[in-house]
PDB file of N, CA and C in Angstrom:
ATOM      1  N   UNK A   1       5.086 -11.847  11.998  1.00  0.00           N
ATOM      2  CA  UNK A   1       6.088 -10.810  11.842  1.00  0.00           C
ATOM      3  C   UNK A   1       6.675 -10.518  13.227  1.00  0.00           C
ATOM      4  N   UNK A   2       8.051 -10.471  13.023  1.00  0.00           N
ATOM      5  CA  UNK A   2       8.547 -10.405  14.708  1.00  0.00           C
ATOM      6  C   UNK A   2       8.861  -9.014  15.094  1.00  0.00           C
ATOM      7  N   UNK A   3       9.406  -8.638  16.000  1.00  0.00           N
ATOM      8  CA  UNK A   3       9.854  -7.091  16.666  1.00  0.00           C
ATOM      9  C   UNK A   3      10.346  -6.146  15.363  1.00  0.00           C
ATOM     10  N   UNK A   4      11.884  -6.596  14.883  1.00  0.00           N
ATOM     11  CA  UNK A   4      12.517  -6.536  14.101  1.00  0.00           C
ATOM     12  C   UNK A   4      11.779  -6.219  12.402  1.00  0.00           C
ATOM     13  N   UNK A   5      11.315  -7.411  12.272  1.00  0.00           N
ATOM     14  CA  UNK A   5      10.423  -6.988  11.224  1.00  0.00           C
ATOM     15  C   UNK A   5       9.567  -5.770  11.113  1.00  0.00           C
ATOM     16  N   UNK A   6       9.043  -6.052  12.018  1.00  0.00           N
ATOM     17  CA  UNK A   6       7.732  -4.765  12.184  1.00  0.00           C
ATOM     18  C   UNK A   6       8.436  -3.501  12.066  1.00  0.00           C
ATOM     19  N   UNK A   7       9.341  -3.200  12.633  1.00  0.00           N
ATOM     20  CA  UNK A   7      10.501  -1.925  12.557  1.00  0.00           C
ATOM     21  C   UNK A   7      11.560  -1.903  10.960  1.00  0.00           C
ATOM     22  N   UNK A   8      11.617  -2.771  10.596  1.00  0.00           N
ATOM     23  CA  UNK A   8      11.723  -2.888   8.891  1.00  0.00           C
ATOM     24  C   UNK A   8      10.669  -2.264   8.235  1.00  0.00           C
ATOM     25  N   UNK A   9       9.595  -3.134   8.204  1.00  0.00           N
ATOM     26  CA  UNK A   9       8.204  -2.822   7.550  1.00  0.00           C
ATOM     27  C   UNK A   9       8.223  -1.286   7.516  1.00  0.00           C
ATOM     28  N   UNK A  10       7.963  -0.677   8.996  1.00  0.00           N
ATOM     29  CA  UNK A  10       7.414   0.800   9.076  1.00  0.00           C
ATOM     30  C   UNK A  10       8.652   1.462   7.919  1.00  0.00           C
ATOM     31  N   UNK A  11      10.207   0.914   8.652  1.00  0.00           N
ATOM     32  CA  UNK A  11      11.081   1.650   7.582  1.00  0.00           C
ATOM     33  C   UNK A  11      10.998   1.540   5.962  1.00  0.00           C
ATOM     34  N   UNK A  12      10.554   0.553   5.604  1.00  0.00           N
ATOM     35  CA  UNK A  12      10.545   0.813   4.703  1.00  0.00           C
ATOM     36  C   UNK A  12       9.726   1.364   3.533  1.00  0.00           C
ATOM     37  N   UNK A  13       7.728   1.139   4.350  1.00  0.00           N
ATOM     38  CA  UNK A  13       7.272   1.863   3.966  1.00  0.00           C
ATOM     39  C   UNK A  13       7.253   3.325   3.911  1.00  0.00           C
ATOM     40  N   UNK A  14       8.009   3.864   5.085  1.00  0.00           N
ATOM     41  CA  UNK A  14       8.284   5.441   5.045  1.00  0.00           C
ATOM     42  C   UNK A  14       9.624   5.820   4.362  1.00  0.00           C
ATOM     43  N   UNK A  15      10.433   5.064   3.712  1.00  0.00           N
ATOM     44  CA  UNK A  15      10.908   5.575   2.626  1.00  0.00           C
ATOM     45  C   UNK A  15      10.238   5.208   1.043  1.00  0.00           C
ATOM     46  N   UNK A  16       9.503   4.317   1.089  1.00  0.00           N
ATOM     47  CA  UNK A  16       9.022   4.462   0.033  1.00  0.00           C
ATOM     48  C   UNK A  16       7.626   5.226  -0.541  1.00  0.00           C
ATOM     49  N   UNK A  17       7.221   5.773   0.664  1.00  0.00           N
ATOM     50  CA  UNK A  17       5.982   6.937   0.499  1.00  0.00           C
ATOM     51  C   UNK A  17       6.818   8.016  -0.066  1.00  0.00           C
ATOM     52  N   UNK A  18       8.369   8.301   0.724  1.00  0.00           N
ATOM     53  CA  UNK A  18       8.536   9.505   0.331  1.00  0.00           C
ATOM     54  C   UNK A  18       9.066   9.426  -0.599  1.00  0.00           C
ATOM     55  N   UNK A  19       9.662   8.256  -1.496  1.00  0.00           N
ATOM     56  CA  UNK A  19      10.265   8.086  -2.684  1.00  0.00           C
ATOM     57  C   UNK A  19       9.368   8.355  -4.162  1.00  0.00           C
ATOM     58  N   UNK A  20       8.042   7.857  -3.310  1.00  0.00           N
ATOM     59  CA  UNK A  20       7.115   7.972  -4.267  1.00  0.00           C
ATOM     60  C   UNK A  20       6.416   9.642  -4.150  1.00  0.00           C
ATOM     61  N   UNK A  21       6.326   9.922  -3.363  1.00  0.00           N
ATOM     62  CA  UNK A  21       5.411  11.590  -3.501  1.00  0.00           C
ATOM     63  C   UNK A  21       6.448  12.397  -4.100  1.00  0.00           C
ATOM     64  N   UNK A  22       7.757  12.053  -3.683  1.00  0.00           N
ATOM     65  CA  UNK A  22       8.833  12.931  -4.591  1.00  0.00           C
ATOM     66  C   UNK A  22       8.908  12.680  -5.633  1.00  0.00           C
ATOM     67  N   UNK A  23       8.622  11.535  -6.426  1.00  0.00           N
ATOM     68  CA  UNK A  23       8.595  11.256  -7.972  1.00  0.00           C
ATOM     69  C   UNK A  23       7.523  11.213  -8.648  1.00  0.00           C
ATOM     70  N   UNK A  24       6.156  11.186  -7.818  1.00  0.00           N
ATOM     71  CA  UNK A  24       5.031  12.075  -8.225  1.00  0.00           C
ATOM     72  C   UNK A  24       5.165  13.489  -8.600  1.00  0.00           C
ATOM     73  N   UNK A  25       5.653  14.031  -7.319  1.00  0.00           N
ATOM     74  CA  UNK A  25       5.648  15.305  -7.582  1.00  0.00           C
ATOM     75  C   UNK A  25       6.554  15.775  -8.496  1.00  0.00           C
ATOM     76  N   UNK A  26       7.489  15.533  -8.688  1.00  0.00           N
ATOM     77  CA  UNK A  26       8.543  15.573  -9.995  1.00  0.00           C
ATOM     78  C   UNK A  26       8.116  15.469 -11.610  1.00  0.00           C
ATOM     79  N   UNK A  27       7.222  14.133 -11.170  1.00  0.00           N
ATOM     80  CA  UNK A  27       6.768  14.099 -12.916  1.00  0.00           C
ATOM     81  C   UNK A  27       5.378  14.829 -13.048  1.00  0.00           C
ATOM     82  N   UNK A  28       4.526  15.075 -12.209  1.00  0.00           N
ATOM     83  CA  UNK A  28       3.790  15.966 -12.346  1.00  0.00           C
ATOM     84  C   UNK A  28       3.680  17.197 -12.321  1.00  0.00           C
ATOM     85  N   UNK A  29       5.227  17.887 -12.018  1.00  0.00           N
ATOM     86  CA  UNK A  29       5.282  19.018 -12.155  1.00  0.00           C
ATOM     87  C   UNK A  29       6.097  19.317 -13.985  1.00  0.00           C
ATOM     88  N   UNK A  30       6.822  18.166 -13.937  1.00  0.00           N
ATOM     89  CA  UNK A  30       7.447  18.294 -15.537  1.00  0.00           C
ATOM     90  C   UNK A  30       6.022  18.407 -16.555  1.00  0.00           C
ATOM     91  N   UNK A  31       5.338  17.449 -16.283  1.00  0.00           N
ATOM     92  CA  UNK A  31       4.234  17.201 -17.291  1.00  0.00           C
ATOM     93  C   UNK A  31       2.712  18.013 -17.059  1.00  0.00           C
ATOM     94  N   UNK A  32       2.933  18.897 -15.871  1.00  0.00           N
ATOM     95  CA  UNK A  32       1.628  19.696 -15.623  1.00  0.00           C
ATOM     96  C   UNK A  32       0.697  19.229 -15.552  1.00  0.00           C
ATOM     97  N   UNK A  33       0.556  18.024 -14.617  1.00  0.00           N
ATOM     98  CA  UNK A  33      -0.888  17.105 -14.791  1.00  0.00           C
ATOM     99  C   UNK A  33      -0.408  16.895 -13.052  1.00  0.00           C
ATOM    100  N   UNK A  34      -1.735  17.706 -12.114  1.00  0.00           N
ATOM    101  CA  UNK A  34      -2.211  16.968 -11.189  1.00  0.00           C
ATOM    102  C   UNK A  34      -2.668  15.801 -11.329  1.00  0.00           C
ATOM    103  N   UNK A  35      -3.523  15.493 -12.291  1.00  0.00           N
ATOM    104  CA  UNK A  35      -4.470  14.262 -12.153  1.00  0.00           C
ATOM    105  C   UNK A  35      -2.824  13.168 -12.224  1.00  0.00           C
ATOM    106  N   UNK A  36      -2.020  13.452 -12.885  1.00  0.00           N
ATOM    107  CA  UNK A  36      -0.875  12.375 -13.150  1.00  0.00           C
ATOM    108  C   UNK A  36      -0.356  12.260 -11.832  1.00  0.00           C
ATOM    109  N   UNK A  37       0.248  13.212 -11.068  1.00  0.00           N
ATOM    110  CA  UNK A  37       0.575  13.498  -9.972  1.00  0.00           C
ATOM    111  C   UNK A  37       0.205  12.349  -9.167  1.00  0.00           C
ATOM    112  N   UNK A  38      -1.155  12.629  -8.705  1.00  0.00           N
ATOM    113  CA  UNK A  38      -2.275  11.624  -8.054  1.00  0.00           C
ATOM    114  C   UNK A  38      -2.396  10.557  -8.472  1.00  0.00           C
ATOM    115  N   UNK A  39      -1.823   9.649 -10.049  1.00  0.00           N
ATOM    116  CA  UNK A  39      -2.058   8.495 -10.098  1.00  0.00           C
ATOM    117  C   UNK A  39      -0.772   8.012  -9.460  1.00  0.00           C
ATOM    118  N   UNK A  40       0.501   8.659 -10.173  1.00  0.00           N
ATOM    119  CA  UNK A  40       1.641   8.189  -9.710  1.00  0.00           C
ATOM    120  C   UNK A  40       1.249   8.067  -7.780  1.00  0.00           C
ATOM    121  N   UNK A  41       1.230   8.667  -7.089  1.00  0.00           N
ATOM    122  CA  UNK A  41       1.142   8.339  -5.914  1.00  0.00           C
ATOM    123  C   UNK A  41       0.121   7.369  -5.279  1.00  0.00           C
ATOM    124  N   UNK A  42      -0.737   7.194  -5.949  1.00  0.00           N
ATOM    125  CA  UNK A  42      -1.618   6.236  -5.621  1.00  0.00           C
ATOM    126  C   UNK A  42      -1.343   4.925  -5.428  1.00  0.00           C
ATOM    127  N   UNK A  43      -0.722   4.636  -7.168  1.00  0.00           N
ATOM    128  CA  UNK A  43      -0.019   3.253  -7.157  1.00  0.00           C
ATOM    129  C   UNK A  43       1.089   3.240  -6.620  1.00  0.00           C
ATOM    130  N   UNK A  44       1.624   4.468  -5.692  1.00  0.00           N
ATOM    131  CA  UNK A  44       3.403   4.070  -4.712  1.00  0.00           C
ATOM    132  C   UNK A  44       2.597   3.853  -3.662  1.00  0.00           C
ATOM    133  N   UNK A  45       1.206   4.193  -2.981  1.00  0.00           N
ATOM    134  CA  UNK A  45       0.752   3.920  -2.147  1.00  0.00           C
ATOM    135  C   UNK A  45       0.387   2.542  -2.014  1.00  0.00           C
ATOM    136  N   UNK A  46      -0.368   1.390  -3.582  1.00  0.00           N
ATOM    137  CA  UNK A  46      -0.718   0.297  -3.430  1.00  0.00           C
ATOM    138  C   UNK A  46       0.490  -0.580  -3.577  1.00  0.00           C
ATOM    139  N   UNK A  47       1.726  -0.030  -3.974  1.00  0.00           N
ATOM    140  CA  UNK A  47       3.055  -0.846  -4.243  1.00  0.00           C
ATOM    141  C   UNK A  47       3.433  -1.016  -2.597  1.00  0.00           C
ATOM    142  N   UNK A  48       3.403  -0.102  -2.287  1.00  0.00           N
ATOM    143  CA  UNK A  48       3.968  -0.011  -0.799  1.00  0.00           C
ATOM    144  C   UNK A  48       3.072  -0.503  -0.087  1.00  0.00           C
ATOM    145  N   UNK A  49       2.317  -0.737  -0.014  1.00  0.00           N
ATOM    146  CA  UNK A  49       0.791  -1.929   0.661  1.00  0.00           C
ATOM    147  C   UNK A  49       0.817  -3.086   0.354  1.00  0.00           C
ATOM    148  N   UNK A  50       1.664  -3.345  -0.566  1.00  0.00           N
ATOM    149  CA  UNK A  50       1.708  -4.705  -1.456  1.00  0.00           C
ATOM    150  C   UNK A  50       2.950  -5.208  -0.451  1.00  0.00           C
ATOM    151  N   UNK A  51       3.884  -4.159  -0.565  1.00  0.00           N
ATOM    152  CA  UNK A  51       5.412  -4.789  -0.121  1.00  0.00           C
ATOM    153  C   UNK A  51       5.556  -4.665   1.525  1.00  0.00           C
ATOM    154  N   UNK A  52       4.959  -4.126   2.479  1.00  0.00           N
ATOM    155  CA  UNK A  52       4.878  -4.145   3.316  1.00  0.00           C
ATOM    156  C   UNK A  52       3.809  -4.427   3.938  1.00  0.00           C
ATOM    157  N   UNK A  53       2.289  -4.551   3.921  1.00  0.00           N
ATOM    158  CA  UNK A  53       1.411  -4.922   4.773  1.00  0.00           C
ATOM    159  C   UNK A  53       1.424  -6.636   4.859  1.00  0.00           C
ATOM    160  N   UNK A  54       1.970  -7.233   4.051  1.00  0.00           N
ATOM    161  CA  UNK A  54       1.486  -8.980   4.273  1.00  0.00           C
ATOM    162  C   UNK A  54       2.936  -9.129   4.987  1.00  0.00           C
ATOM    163  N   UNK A  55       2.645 -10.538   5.727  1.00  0.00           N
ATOM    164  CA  UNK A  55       3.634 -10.888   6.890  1.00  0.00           C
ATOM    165  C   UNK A  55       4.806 -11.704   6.354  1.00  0.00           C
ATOM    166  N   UNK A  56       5.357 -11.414   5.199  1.00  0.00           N
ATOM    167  CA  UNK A  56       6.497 -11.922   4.125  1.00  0.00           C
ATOM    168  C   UNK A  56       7.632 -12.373   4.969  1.00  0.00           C
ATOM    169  N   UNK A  57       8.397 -13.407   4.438  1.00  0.00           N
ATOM    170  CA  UNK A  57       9.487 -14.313   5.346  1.00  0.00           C
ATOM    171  C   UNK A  57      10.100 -13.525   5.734  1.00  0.00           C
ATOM    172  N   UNK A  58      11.210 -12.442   5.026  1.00  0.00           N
ATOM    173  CA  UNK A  58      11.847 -11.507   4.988  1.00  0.00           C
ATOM    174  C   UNK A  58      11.284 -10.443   6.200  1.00  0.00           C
ATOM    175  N   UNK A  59      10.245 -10.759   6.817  1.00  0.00           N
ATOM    176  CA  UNK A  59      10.237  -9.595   8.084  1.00  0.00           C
ATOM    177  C   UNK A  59       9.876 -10.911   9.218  1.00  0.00           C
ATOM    178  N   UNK A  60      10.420 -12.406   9.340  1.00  0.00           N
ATOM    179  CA  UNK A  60      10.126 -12.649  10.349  1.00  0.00           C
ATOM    180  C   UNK A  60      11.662 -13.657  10.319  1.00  0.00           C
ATOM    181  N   UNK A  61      12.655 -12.749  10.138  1.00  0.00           N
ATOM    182  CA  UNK A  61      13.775 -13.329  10.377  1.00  0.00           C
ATOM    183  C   UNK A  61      14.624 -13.801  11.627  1.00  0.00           C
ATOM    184  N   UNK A  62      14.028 -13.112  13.241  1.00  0.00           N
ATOM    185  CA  UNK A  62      13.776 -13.459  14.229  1.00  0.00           C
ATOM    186  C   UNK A  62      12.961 -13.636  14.882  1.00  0.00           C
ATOM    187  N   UNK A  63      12.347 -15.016  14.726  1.00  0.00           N
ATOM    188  CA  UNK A  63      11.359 -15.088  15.413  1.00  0.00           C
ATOM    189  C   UNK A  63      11.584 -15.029  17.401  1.00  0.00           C
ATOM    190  N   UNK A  64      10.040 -14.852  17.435  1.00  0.00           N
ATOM    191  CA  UNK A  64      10.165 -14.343  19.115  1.00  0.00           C
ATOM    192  C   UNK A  64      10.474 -16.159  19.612  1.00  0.00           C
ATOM    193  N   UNK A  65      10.868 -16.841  20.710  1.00  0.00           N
ATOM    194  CA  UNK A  65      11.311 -18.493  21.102  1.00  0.00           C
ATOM    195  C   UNK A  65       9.969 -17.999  22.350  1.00  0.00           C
ATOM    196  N   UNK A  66       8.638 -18.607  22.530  1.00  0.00           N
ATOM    197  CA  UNK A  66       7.931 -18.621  23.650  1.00  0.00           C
ATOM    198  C   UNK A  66       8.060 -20.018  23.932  1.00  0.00           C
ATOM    199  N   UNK A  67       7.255 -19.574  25.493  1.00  0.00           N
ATOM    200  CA  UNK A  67       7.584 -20.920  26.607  1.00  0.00           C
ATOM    201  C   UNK A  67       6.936 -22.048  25.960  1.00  0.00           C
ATOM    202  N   UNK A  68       7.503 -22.957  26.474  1.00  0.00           N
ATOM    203  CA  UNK A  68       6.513 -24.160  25.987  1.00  0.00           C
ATOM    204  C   UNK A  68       5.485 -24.604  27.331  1.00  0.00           C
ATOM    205  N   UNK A  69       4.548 -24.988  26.910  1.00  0.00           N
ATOM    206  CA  UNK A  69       3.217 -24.702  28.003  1.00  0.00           C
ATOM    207  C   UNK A  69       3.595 -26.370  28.755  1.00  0.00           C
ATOM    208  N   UNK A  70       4.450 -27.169  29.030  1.00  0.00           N
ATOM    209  CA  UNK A  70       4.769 -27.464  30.172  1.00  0.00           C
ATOM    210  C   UNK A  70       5.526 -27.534  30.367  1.00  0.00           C
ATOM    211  N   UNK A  71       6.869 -26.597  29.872  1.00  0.00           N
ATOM    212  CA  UNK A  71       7.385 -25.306  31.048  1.00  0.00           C
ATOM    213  C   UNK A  71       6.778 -24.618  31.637  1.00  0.00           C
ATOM    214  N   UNK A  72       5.408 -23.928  31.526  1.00  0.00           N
ATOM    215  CA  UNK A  72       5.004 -22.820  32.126  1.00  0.00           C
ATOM    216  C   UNK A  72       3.913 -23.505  33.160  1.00  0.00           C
ATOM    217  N   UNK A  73       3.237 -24.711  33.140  1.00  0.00           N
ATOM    218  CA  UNK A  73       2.658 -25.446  34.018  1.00  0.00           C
ATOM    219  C   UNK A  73       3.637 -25.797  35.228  1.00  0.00           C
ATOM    220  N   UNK A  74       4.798 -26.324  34.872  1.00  0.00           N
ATOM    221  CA  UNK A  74       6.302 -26.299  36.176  1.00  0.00           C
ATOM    222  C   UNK A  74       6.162 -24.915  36.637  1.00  0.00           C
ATOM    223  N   UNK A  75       6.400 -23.846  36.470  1.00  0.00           N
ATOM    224  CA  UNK A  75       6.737 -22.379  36.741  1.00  0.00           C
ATOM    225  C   UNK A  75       5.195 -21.985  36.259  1.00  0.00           C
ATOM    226  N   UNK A  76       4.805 -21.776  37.482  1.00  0.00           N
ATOM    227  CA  UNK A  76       2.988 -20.607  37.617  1.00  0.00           C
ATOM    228  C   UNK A  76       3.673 -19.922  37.663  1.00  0.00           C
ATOM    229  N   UNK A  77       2.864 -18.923  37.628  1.00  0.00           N
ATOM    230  CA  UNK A  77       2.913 -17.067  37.651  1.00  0.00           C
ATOM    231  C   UNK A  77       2.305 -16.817  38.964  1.00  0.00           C
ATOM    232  N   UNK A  78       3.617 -16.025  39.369  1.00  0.00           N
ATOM    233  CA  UNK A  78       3.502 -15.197  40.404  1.00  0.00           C
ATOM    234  C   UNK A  78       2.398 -14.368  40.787  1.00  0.00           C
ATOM    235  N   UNK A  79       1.562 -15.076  41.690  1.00  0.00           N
ATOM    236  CA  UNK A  79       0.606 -14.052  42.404  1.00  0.00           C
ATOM    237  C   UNK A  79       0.993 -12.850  42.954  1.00  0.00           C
ATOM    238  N   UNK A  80       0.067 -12.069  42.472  1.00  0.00           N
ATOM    239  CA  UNK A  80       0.183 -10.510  42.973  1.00  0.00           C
ATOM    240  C   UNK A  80      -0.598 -10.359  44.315  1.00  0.00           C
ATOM    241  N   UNK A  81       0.060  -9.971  45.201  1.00  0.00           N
ATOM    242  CA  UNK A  81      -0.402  -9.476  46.299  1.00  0.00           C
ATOM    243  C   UNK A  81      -0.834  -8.426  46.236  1.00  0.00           C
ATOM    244  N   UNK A  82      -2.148  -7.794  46.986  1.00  0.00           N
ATOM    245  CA  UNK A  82      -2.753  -6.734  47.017  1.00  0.00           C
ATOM    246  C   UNK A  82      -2.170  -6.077  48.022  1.00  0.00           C
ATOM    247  N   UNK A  83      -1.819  -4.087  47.519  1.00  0.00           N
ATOM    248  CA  UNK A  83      -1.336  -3.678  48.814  1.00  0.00           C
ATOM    249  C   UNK A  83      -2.323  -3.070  49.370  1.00  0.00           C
ATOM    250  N   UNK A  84      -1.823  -2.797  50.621  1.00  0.00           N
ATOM    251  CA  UNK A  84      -2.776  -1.728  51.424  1.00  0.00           C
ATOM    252  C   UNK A  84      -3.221  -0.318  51.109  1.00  0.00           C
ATOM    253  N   UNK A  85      -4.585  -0.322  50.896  1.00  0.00           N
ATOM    254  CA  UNK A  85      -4.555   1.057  50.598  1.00  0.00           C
ATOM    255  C   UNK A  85      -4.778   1.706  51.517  1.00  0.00           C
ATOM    256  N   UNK A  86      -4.055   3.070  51.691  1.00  0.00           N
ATOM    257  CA  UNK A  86      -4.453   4.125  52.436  1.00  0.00           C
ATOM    258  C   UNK A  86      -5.413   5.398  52.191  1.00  0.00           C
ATOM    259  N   UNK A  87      -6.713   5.437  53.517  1.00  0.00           N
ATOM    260  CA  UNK A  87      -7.499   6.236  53.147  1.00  0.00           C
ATOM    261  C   UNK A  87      -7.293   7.737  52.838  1.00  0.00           C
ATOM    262  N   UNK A  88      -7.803   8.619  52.057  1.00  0.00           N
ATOM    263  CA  UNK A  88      -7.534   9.478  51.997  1.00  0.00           C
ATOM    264  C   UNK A  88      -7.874  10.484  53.499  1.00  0.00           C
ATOM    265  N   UNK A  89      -6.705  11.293  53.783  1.00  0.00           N
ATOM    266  CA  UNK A  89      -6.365  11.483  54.894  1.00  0.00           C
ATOM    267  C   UNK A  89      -7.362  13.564  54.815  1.00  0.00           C
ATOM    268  N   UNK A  90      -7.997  13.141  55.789  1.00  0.00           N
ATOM    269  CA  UNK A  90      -8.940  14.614  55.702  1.00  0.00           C
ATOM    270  C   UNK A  90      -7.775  15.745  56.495  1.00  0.00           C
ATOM    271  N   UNK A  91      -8.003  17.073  55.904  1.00  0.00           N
ATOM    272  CA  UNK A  91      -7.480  17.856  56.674  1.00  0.00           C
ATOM    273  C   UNK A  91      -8.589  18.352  57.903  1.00  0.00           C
ATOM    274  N   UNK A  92      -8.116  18.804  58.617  1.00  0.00           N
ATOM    275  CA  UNK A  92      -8.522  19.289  60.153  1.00  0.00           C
ATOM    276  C   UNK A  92      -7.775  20.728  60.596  1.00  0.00           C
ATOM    277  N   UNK A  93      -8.966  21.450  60.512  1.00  0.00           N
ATOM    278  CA  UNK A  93      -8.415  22.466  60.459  1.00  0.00           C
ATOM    279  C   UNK A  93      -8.712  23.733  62.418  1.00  0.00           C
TER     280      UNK A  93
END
């Protein structure tokens, strides 16, 4: 799943949580059944786990292009130089 995707995914599971607790809560308030309430949301919870947690084509429509490893054997990585640290400086009074 690429950048893009992943920022789909979240969107679309957070409209469909709230699509679903609002139409839970809707038909469980028409029909006076918490327990209904709670199923309806349960299964918008496993629908929405279904449709967004697996890594489906549709969220890896840009994939990321990495180096190819001898390109990156031509071009090492830049050593980091260590800086100087400075001691902590006592007051004198």
């Amino acid at each position: 799943m690429d950048w893009q995707g992943q920022k789909l995914s979240e969107k679309t599971m957070e409209i469909m949580l709230i699509a679903f607790a609002a139409m839970a809560f809707a038909v469980g308030y028409a029909v006076g059944s918490f327990q209904m309430m709670l199923f309806i949301y349960a299964g918008g919870i496993i629908l929405t786990a279904l449709v967004t947690l697996p890594s489906w084509p549709f969220f890896n429509r840009h994939p990321l292009v990495w180096l190819d490893p001898s390109e990156a054997e031509r071009n090492p990585k830049p050593q980091v130089v260590p800086s100087k640290k400075h001691g902590a400086k006592q007051r004198q009074k």
